[in-house]
N, C-alpha and C. Protein backbone atom coordinates (compact mmCIF):
# COMPACT_ATOMS: atom_id res chain seq x y z
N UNK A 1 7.93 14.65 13.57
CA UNK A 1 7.40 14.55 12.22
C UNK A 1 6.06 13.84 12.25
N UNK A 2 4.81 14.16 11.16
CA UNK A 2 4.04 13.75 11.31
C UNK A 2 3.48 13.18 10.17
N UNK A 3 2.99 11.53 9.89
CA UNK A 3 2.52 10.98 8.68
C UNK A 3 1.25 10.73 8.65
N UNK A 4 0.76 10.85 7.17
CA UNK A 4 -0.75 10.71 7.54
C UNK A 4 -0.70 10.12 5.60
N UNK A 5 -1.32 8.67 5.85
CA UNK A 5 -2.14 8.02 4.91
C UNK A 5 -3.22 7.63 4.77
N UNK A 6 -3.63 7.18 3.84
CA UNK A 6 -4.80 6.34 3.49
C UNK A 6 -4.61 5.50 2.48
N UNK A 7 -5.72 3.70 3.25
CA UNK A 7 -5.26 3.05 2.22
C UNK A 7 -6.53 1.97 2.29
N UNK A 8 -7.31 1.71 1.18
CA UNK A 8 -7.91 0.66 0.94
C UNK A 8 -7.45 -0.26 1.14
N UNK A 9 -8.05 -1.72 1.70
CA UNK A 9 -7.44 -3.07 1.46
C UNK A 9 -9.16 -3.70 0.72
N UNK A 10 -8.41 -4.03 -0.48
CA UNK A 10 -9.49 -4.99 -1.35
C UNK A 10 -10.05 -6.17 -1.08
N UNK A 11 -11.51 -6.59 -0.71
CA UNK A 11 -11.33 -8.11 -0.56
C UNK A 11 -10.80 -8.99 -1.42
N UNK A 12 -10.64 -9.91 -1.28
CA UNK A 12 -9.94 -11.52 -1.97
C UNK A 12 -10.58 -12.66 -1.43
N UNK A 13 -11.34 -13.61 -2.08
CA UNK A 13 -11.40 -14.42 -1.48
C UNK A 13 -13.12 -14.94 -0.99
N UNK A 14 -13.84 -15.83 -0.40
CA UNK A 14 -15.12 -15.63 -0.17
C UNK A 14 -15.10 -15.23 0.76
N UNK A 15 -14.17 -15.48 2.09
CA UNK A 15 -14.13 -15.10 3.77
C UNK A 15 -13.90 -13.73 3.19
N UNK A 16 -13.26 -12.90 2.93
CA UNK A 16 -12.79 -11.45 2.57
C UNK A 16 -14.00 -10.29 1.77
N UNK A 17 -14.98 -11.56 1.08
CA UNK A 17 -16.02 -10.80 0.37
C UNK A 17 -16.82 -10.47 1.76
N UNK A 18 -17.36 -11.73 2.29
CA UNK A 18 -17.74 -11.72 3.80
C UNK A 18 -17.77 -11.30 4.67
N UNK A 19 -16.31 -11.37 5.07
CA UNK A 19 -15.57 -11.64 6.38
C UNK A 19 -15.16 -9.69 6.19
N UNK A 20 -14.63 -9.06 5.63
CA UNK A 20 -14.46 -7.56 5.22
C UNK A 20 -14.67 -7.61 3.90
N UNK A 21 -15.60 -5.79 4.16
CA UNK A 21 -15.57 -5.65 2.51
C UNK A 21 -14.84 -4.66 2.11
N UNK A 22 -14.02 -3.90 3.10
CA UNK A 22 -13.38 -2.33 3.54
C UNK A 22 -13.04 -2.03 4.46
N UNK A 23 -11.84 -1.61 4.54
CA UNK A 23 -10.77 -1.12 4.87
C UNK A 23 -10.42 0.20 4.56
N UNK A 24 -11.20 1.35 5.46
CA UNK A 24 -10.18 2.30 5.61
C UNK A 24 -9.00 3.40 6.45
N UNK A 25 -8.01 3.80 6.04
CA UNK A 25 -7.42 3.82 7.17
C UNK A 25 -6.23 5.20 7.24
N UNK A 26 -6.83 6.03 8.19
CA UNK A 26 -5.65 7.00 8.49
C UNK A 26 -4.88 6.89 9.77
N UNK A 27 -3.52 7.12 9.43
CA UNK A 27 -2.26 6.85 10.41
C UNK A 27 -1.67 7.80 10.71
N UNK A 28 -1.60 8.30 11.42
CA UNK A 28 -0.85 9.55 12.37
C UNK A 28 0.12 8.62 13.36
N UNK A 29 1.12 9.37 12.99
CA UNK A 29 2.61 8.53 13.77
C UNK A 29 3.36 10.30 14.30
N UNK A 30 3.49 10.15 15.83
CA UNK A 30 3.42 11.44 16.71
C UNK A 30 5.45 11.20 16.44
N UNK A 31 6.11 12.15 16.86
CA UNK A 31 7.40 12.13 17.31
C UNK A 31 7.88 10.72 18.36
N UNK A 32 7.09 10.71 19.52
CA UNK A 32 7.27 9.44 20.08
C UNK A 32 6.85 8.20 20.10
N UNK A 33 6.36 8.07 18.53
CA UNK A 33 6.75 6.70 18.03
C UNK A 33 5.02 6.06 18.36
N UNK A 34 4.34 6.69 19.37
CA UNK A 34 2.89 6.35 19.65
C UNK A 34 1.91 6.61 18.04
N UNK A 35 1.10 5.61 17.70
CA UNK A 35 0.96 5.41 16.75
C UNK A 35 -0.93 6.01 16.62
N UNK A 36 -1.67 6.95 16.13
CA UNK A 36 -3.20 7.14 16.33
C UNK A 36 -3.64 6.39 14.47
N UNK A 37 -4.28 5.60 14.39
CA UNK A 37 -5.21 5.21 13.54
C UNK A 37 -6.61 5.32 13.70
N UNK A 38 -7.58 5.74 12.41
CA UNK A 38 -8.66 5.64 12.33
C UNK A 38 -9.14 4.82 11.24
N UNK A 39 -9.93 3.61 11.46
CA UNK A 39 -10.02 2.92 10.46
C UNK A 39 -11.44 2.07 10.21
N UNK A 40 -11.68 1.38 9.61
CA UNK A 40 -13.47 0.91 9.32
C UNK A 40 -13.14 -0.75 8.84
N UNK A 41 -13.62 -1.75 9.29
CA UNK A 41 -13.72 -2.97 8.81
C UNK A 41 -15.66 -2.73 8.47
N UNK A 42 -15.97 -4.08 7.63
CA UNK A 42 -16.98 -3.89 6.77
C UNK A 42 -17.22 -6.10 6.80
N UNK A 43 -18.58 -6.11 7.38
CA UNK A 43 -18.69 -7.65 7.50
C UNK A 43 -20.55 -7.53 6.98
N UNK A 44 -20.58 -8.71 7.02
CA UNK A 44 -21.58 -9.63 6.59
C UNK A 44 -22.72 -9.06 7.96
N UNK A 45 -23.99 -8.93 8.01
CA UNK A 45 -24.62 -8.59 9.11
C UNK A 45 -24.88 -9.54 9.69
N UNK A 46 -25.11 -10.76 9.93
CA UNK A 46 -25.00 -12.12 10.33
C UNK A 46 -24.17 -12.64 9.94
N UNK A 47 -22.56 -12.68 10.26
CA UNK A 47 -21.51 -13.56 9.93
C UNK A 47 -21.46 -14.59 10.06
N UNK A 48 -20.96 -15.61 9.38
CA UNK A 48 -20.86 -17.27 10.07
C UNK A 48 -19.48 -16.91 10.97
N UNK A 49 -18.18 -16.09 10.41
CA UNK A 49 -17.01 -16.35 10.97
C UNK A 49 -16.98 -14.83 11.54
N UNK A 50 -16.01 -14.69 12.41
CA UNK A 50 -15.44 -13.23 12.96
C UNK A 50 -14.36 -13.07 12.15
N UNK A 51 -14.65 -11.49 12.43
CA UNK A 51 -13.52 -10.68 11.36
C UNK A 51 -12.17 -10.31 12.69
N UNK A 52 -11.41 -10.44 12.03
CA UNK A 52 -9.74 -10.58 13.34
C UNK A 52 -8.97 -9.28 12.38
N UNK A 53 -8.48 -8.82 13.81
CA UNK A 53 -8.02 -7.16 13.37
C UNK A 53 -6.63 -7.81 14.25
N UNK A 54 -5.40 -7.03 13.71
CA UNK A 54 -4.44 -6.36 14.33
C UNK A 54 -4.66 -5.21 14.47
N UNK A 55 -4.07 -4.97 15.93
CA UNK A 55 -3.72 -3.55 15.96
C UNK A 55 -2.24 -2.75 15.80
N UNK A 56 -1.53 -3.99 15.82
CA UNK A 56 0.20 -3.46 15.21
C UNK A 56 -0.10 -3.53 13.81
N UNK A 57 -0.54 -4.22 13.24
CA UNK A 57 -0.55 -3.90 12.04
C UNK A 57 -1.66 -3.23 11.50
N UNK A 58 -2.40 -3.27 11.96
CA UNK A 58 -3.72 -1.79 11.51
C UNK A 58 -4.52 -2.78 10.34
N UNK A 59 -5.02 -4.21 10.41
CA UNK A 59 -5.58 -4.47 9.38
C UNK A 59 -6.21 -5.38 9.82
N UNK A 60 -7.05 -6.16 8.77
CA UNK A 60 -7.92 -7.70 9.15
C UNK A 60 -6.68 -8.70 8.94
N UNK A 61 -6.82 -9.93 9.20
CA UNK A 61 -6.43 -10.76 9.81
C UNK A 61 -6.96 -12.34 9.00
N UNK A 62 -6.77 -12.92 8.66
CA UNK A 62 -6.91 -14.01 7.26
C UNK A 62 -7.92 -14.74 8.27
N UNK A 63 -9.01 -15.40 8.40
CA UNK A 63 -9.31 -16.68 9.17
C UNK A 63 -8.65 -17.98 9.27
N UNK A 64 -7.82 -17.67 8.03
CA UNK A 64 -6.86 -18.76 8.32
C UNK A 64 -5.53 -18.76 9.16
N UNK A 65 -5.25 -17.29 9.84
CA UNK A 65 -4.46 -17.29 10.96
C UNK A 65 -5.45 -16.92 12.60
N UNK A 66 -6.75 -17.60 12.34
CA UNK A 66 -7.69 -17.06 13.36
C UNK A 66 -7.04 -17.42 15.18
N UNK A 67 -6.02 -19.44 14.70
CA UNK A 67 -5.78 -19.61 15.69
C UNK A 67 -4.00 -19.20 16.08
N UNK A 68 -3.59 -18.07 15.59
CA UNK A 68 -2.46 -17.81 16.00
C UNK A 68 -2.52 -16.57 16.99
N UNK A 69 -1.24 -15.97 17.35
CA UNK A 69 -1.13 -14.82 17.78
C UNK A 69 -1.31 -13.47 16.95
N UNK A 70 -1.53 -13.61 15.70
CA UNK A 70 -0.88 -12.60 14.78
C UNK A 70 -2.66 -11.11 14.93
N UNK A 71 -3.48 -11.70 15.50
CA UNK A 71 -4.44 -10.68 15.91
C UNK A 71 -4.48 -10.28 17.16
N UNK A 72 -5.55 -9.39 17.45
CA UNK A 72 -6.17 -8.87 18.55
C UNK A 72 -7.63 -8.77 19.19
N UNK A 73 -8.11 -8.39 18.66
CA UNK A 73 -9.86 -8.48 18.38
C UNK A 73 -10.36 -8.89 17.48
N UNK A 74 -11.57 -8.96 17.72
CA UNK A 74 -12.34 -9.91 16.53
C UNK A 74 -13.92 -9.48 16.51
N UNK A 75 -14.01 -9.30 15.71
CA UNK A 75 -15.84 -8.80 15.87
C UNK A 75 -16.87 -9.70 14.89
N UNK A 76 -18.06 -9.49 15.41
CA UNK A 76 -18.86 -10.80 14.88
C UNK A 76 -20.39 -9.83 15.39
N UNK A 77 -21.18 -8.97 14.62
CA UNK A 77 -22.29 -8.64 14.62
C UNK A 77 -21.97 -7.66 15.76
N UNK A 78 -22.69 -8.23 16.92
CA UNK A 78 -22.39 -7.42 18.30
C UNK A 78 -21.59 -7.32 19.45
N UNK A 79 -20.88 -9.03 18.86
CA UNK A 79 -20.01 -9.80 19.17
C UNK A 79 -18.41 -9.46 19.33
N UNK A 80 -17.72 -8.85 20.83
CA UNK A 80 -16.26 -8.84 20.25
C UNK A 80 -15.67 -9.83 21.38
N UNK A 81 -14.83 -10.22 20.72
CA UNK A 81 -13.97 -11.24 21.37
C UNK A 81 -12.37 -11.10 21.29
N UNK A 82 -11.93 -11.35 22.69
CA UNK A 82 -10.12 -10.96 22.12
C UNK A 82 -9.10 -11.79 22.36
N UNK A 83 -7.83 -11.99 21.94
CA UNK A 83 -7.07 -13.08 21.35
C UNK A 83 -6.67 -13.38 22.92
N UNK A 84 -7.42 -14.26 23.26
CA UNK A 84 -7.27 -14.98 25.04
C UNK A 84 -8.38 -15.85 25.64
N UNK A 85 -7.65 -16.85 26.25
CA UNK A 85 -8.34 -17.48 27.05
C UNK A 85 -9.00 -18.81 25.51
N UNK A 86 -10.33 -18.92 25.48
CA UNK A 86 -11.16 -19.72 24.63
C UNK A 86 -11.02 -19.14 23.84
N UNK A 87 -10.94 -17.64 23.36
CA UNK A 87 -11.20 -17.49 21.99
C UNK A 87 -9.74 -17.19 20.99
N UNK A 88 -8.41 -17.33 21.78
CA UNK A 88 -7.47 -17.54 20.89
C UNK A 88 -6.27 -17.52 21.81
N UNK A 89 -4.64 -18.25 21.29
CA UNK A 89 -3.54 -18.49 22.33
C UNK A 89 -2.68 -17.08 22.94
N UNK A 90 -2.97 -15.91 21.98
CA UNK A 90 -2.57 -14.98 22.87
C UNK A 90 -2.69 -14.32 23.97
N UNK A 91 -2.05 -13.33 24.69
CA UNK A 91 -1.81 -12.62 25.81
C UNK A 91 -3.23 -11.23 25.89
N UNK A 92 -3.61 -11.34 25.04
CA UNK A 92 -4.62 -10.27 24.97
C UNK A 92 -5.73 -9.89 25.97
N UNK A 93 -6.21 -8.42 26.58
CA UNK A 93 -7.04 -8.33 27.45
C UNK A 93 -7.47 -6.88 27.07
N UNK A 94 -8.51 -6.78 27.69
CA UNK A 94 -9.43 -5.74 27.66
C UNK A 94 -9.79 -5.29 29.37
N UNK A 95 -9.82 -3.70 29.32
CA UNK A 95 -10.92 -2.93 30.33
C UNK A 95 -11.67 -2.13 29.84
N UNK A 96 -12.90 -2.22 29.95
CA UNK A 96 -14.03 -1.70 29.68
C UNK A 96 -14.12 -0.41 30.16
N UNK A 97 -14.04 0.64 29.48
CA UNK A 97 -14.32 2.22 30.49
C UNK A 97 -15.46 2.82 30.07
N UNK A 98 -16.26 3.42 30.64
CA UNK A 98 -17.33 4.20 30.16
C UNK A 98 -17.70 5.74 31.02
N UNK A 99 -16.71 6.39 30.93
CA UNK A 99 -16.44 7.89 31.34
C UNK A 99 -16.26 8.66 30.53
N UNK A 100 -15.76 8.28 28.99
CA UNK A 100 -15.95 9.11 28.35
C UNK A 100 -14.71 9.77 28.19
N UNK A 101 -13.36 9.35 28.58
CA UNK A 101 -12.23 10.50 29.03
C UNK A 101 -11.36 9.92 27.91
N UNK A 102 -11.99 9.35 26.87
CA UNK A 102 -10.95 8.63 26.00
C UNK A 102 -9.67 9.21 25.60
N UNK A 103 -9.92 10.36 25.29
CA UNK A 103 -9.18 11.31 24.54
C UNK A 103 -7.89 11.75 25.77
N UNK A 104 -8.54 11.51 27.19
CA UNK A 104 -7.25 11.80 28.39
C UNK A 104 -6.76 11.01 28.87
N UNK A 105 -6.83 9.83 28.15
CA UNK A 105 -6.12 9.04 28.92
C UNK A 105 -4.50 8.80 28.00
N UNK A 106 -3.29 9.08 28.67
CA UNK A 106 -2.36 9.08 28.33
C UNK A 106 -1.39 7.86 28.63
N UNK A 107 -1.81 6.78 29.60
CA UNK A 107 -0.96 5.46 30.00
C UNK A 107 -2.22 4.68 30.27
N UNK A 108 -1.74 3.69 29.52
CA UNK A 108 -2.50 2.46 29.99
C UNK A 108 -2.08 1.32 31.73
N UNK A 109 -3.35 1.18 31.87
CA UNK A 109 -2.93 0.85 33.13
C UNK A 109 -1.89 -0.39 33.07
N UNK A 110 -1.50 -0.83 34.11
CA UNK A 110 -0.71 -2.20 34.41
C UNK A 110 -1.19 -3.67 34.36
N UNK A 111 -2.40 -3.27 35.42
CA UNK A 111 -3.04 -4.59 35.41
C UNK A 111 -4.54 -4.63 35.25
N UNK A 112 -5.22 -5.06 35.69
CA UNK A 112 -6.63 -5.78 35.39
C UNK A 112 -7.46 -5.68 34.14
N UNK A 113 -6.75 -6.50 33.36
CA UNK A 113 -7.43 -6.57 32.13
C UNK A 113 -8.06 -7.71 32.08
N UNK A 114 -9.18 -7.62 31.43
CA UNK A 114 -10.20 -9.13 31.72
C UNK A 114 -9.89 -9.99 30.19
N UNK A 115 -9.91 -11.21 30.30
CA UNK A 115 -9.87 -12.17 29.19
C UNK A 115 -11.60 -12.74 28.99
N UNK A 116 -11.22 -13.95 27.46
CA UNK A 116 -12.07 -14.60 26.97
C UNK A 116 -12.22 -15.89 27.93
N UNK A 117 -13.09 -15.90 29.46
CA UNK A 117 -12.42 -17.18 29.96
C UNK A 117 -13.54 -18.23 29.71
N UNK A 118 -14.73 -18.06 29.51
CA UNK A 118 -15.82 -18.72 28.50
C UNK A 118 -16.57 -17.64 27.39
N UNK A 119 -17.69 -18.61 26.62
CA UNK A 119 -17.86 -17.93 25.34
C UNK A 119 -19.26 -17.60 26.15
N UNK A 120 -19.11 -17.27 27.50
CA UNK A 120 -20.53 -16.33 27.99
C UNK A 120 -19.88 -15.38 28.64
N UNK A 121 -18.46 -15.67 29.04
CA UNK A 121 -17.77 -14.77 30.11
C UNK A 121 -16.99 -13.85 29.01
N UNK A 122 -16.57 -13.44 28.20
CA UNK A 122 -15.91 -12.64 27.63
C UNK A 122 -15.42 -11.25 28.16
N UNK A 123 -13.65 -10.87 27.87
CA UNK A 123 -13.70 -9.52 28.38
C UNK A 123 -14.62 -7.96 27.88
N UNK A 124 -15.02 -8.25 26.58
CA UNK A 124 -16.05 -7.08 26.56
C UNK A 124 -17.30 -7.91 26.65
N UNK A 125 -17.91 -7.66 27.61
CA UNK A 125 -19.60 -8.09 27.59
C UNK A 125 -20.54 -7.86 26.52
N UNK A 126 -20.80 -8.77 25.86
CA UNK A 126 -21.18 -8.62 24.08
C UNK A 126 -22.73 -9.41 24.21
N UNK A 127 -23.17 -9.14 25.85
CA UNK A 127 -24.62 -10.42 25.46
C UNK A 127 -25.71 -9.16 25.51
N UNK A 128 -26.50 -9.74 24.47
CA UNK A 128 -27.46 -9.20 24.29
C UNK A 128 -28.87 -8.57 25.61
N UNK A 129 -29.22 -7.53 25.43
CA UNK A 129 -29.95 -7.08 27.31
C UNK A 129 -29.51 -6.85 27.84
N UNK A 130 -28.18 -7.83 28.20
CA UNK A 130 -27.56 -7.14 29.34
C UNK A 130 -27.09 -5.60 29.67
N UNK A 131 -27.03 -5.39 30.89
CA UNK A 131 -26.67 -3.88 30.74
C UNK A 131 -25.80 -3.36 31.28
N UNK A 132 -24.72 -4.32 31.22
CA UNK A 132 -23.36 -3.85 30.88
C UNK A 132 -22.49 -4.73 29.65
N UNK A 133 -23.59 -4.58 28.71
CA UNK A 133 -23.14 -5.06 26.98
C UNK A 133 -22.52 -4.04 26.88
N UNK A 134 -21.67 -3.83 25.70
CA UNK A 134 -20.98 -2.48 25.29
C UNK A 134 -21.48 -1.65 24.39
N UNK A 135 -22.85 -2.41 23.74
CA UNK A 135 -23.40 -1.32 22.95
C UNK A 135 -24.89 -1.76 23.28
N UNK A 136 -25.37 -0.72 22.42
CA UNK A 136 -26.85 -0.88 22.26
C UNK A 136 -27.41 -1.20 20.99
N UNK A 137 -28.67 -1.71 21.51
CA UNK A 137 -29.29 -2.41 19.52
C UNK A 137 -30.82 -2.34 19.76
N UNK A 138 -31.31 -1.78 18.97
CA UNK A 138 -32.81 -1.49 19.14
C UNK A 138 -33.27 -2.77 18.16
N UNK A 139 -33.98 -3.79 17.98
CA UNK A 139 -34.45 -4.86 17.13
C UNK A 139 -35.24 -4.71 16.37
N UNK A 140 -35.69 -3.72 16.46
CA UNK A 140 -37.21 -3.48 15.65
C UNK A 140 -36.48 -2.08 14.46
N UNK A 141 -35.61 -1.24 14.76
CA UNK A 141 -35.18 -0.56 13.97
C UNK A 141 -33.87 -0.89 13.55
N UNK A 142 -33.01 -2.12 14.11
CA UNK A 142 -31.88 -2.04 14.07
C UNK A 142 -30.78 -0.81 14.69
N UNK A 143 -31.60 -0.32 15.37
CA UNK A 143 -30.09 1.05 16.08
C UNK A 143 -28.95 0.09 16.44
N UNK A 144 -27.97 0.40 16.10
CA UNK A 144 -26.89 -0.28 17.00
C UNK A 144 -26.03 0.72 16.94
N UNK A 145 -25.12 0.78 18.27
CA UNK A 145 -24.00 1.31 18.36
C UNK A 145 -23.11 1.39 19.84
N UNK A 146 -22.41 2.12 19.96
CA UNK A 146 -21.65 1.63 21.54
C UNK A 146 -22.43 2.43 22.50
N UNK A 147 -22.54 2.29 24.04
CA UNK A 147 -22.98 2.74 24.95
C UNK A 147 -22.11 4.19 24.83
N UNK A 148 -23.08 5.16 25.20
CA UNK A 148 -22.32 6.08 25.75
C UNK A 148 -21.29 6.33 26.42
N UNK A 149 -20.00 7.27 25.94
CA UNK A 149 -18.78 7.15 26.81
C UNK A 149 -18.04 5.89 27.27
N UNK A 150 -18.89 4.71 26.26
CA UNK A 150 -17.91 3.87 26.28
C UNK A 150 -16.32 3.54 25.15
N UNK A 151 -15.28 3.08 25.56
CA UNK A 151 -14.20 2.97 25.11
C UNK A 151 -12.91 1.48 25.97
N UNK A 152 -12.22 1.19 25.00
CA UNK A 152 -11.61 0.16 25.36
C UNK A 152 -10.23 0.15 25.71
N UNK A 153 -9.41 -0.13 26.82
CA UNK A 153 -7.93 -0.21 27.18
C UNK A 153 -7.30 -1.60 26.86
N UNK A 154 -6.57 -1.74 25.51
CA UNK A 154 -6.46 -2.95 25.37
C UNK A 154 -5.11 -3.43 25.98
N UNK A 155 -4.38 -4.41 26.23
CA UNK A 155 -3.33 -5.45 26.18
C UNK A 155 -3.51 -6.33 24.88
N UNK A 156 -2.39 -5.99 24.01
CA UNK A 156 -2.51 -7.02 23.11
C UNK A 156 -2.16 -8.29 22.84
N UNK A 157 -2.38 -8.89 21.76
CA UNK A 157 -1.89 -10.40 21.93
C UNK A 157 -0.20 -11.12 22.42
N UNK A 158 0.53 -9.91 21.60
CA UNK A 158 2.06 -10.12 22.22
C UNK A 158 2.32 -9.33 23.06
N UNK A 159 1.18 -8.27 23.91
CA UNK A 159 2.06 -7.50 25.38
C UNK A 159 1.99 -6.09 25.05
N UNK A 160 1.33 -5.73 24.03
CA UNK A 160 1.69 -4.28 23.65
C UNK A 160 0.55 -3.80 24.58
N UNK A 161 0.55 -2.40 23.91
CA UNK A 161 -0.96 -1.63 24.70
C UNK A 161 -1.37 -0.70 23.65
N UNK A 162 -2.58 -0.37 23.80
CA UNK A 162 -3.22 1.06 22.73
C UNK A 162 -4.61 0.94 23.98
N UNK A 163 -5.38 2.17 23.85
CA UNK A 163 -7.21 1.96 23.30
C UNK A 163 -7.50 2.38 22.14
N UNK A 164 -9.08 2.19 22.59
CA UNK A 164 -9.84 1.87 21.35
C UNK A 164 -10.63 2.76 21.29
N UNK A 165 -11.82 3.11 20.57
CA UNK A 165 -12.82 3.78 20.49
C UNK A 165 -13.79 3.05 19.24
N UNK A 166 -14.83 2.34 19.25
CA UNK A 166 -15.94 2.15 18.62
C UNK A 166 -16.50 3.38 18.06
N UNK A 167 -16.10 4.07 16.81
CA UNK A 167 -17.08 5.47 17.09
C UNK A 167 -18.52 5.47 16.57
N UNK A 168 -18.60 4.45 15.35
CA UNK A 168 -20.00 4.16 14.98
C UNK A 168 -20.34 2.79 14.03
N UNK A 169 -21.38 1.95 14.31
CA UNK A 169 -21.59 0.90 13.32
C UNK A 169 -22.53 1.52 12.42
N UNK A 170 -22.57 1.62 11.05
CA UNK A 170 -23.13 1.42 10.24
C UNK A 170 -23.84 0.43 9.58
N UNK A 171 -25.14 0.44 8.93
CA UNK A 171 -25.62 -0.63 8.00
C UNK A 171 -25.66 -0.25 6.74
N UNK A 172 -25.61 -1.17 6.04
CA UNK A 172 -25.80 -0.90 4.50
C UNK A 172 -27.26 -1.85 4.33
N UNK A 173 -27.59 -1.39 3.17
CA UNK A 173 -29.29 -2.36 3.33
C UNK A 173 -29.22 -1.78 2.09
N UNK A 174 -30.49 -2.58 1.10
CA UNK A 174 -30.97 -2.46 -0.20
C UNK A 174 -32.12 -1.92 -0.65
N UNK A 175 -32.49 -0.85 -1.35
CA UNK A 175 -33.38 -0.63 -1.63
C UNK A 175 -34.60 -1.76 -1.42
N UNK A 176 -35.99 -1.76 -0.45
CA UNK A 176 -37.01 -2.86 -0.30
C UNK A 176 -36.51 -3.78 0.64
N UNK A 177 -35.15 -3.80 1.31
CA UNK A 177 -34.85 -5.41 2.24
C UNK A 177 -35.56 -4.89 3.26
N UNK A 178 -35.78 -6.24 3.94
CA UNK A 178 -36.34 -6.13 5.46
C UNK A 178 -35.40 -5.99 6.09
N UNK A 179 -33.99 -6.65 5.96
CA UNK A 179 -32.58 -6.05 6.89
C UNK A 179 -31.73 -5.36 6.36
N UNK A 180 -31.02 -5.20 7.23
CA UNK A 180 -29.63 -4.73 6.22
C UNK A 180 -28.72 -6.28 6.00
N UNK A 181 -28.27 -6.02 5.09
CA UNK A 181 -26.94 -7.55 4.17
C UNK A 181 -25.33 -7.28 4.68
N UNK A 182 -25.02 -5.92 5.39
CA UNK A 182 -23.68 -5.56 5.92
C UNK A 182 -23.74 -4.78 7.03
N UNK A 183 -22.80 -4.56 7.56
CA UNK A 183 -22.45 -3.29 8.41
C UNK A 183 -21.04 -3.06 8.20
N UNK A 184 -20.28 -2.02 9.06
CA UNK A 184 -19.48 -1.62 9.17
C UNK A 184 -19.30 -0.71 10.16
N UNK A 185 -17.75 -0.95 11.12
CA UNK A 185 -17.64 -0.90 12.73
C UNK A 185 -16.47 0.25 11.88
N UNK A 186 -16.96 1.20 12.70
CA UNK A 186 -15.86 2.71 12.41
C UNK A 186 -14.98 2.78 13.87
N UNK A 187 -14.02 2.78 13.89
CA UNK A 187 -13.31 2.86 15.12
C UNK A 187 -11.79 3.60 15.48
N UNK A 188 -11.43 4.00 16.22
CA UNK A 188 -9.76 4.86 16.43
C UNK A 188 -9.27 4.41 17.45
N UNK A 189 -7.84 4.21 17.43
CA UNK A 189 -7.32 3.55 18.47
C UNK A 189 -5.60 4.28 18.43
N UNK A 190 -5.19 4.42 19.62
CA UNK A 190 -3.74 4.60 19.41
C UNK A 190 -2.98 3.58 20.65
N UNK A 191 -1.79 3.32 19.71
CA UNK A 191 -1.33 2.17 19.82
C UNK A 191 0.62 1.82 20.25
N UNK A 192 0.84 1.67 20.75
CA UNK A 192 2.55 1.68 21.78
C UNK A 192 3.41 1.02 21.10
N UNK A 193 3.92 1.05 20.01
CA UNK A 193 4.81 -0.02 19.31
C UNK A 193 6.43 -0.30 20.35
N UNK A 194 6.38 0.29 20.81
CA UNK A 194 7.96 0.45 21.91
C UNK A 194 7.67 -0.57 22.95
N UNK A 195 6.25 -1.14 23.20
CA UNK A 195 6.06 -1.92 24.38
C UNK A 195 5.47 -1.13 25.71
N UNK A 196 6.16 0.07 25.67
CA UNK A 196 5.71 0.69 27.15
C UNK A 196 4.33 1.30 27.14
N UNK A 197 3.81 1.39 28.01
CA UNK A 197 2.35 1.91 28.53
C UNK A 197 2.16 2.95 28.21
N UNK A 198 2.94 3.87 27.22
CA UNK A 198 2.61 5.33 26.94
C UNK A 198 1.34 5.39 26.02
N UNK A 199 0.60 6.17 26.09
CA UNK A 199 -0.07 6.49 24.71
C UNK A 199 -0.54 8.22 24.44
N UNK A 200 0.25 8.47 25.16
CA UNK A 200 0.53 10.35 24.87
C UNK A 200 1.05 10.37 22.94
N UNK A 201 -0.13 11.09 22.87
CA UNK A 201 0.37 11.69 20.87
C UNK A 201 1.11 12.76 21.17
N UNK A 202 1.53 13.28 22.50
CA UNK A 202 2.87 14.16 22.88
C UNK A 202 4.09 14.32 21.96
């Protein structure tokens, strides 16, 4: 059987006006329980705080549970960070792929997933120039978006597994600004609620 919604989540709050301004989200749930979402968080273009996503639960994440387990990632401009090591007490890890095979990959691997083990060392490489950052950003036009054929194999904060896919950042900007005042990170991920390494939509 196959479900498919959509659902706004409203901000509340000043972190929520901020911190997300939107939430949207379609859910495809396959026969074996493997879960595909496509969904959009919406932040401040210079945040003071990061925006914290679950991926079991498919949503943002309060800043006021920033230091628990109850997230996974967290994004902050160009910035992602995941629930491990310095940047939070969970089990969470990342591998970086950039082949492009997102769509074939059917098991997540076992092991080598990289953590947050300083706020220069991070498992997705988020520093600016470098060139194995995960995206690109032009400064003078603002381009931003992910490297080519790049995509993410996560471990989540309590042990689960999914990837990811960044598919595009957006800006919002105002008629006359010199910047843009928001963006918004468009992304799809499917996700293992059973625990095991599957991620076949089989």
């Amino acid at each position: 059987m196959r479900m498919r919604r959509t659902m706004m989540v409203l901000p509340a709050g000043l972190f929520l006006v901020f911190g997300m301004m939107s939430c949207e989200k379609t859910n495809d749930k396959p026969d074996n329980n493997t879960i595909a979402i496509t969904d959009s968080v919406a932040m401040a273009f210079r945040p003071a705080n990061y925006t914290f996503y679950s991926l079991k639960e498919g949503k943002v994440i309060p800043l006021s549970d920033s230091a628990t387990g109850k997230w996974d990632v967290a994004f902050k401009f160009y910035t992602i960070i995941s629930n491990s090591g310095v940047s939070g007490p969970g089990n969470a890890g990342v591998i970086v792929k950039r082949d492009g095979q997102y769509d074939a990959v059917s098991t997540a691997p076992e092991a080598g997933y990289g953590t947050d083990t300083s706020a220069t060392q991070l498992a997705v490489n988020s520093t600016y120039g470098n060139p194995n950052a995960w995206f690109i950003y032009e400064p003078v036009s603002h381009a931003f978006g992910p490297a080519a054929g790049l995509y993410f194999l996560v471990r989540t904060a309590d042990n689960h597994y999914a990837k990811m896919e960044i598919t595009q950042v957006r800006y919002h900007i105002q008629p006359g600004a010199p910047y843009p005042d928001s963006l918004t990170y468009k992304f799809r991920y499917t996700y293992q609620p059973d625990g095991s390494r599957n991620l076949s939509l089989e």
